[in-house]
C-alpha atoms as a PDB file:
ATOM      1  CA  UNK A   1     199.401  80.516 201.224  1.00  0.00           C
ATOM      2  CA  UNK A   2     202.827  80.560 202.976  1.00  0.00           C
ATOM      3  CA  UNK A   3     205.898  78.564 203.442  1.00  0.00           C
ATOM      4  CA  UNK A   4     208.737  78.361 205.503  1.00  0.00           C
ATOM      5  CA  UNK A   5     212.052  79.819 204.248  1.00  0.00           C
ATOM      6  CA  UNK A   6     215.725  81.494 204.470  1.00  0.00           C
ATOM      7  CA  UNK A   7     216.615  84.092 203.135  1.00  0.00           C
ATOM      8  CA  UNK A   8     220.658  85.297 203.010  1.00  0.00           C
ATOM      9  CA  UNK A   9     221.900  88.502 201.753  1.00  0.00           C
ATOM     10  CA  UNK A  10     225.066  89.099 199.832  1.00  0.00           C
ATOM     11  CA  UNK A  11     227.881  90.360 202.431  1.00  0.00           C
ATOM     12  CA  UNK A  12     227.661  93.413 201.507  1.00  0.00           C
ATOM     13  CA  UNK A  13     224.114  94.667 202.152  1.00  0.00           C
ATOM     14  CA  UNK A  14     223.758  96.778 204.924  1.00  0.00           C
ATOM     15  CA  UNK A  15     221.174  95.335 208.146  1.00  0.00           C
ATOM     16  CA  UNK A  16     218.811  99.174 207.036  1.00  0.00           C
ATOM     17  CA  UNK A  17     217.911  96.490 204.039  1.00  0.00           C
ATOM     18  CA  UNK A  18     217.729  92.886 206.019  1.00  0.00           C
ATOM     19  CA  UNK A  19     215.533  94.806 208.504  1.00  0.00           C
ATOM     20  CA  UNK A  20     213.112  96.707 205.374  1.00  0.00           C
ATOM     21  CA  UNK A  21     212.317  93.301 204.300  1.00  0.00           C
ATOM     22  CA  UNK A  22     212.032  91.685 207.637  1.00  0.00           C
ATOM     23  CA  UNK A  23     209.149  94.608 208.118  1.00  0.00           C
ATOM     24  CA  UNK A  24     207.545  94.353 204.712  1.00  0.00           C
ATOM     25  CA  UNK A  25     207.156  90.391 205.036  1.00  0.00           C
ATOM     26  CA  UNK A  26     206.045  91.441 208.808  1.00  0.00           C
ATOM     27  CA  UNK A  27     203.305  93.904 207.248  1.00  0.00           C
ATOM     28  CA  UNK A  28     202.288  91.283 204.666  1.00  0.00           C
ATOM     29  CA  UNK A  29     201.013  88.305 206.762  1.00  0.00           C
ATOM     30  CA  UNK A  30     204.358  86.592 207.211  1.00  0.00           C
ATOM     31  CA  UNK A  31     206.644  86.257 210.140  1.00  0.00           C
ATOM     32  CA  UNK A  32     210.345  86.696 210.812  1.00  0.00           C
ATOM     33  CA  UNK A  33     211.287  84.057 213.348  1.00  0.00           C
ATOM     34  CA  UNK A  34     214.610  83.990 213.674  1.00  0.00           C
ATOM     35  CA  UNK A  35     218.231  85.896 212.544  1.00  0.00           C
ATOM     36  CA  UNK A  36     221.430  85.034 212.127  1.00  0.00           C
ATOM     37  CA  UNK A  37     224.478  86.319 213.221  1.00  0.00           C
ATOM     38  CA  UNK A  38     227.193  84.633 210.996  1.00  0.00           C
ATOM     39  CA  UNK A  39     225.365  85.322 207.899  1.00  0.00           C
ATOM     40  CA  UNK A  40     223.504  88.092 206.825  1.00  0.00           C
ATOM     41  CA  UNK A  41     219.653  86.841 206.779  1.00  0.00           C
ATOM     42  CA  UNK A  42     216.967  85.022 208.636  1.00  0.00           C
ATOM     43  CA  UNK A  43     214.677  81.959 208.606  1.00  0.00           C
ATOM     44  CA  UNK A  44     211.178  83.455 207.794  1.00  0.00           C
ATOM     45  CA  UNK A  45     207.359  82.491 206.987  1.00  0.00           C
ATOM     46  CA  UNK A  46     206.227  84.456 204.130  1.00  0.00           C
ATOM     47  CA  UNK A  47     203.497  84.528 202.321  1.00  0.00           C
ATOM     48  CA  UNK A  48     204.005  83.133 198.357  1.00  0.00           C
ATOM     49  CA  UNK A  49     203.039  87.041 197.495  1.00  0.00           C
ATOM     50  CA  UNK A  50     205.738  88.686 199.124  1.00  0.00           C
ATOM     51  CA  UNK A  51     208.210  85.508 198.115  1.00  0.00           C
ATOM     52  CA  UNK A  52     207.622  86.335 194.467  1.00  0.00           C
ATOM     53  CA  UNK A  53     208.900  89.940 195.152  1.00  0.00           C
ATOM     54  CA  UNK A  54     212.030  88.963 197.137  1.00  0.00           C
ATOM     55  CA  UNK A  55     212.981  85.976 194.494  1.00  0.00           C
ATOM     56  CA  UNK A  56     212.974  88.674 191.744  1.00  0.00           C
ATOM     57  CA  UNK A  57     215.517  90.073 193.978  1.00  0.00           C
ATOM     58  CA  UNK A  58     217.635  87.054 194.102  1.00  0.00           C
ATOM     59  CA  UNK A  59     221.105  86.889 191.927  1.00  0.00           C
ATOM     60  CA  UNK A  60     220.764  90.683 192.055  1.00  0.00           C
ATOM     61  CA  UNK A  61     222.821  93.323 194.606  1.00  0.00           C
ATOM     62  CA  UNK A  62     220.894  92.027 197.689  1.00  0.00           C
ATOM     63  CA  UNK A  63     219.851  88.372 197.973  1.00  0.00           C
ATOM     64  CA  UNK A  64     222.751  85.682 197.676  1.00  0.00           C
ATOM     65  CA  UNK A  65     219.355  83.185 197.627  1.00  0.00           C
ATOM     66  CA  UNK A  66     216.443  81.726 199.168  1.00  0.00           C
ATOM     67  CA  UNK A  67     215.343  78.059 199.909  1.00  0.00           C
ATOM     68  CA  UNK A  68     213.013  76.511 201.859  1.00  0.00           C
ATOM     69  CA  UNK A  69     213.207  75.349 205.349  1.00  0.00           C
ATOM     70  CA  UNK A  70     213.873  71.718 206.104  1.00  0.00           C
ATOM     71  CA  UNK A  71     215.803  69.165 208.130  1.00  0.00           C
ATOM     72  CA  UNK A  72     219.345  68.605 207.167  1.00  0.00           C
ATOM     73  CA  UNK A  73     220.983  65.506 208.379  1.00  0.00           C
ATOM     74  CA  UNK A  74     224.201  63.188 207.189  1.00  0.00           C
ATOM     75  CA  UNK A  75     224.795  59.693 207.775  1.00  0.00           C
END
């Protein structure tokens, strides 16, 4: 099973290590859909295997956090 997510880096992390795990959730059934270019990271599908891996990344030197996809809107 999959979802949909983002996924932002700390500032810090160099685009080598946005674009390894763009490739590994690539490799791994998901899909990399879009990147940004204000922050550091990218709106993703990716399989719950490979999302288990990246959130034990998260809080750590590399991943400022990860939440799922959704529609935003104010009133």
């Amino acid at each position: 099973m999959s979802g949909n997510y983002i996924v932002v880096f700390k500032k810090d992390v160099s685009q080598d290590t946005i674009d390894k795990h763009a490739n590994e959730i690539n490799q791994n059934g998901g899909e990399v859909q879009s990147r940004f270019g204000v922050i550091k990271g990218f709106k993703a599908v990716i399989p719950d295997t490979y999302l288990t891996q990246l959130q034990s990344l998260q809080g750590g030197s590399e991943i400022d956090y990860i939440e799922p996809d959704g529609t935003v809107s104010t009133q």
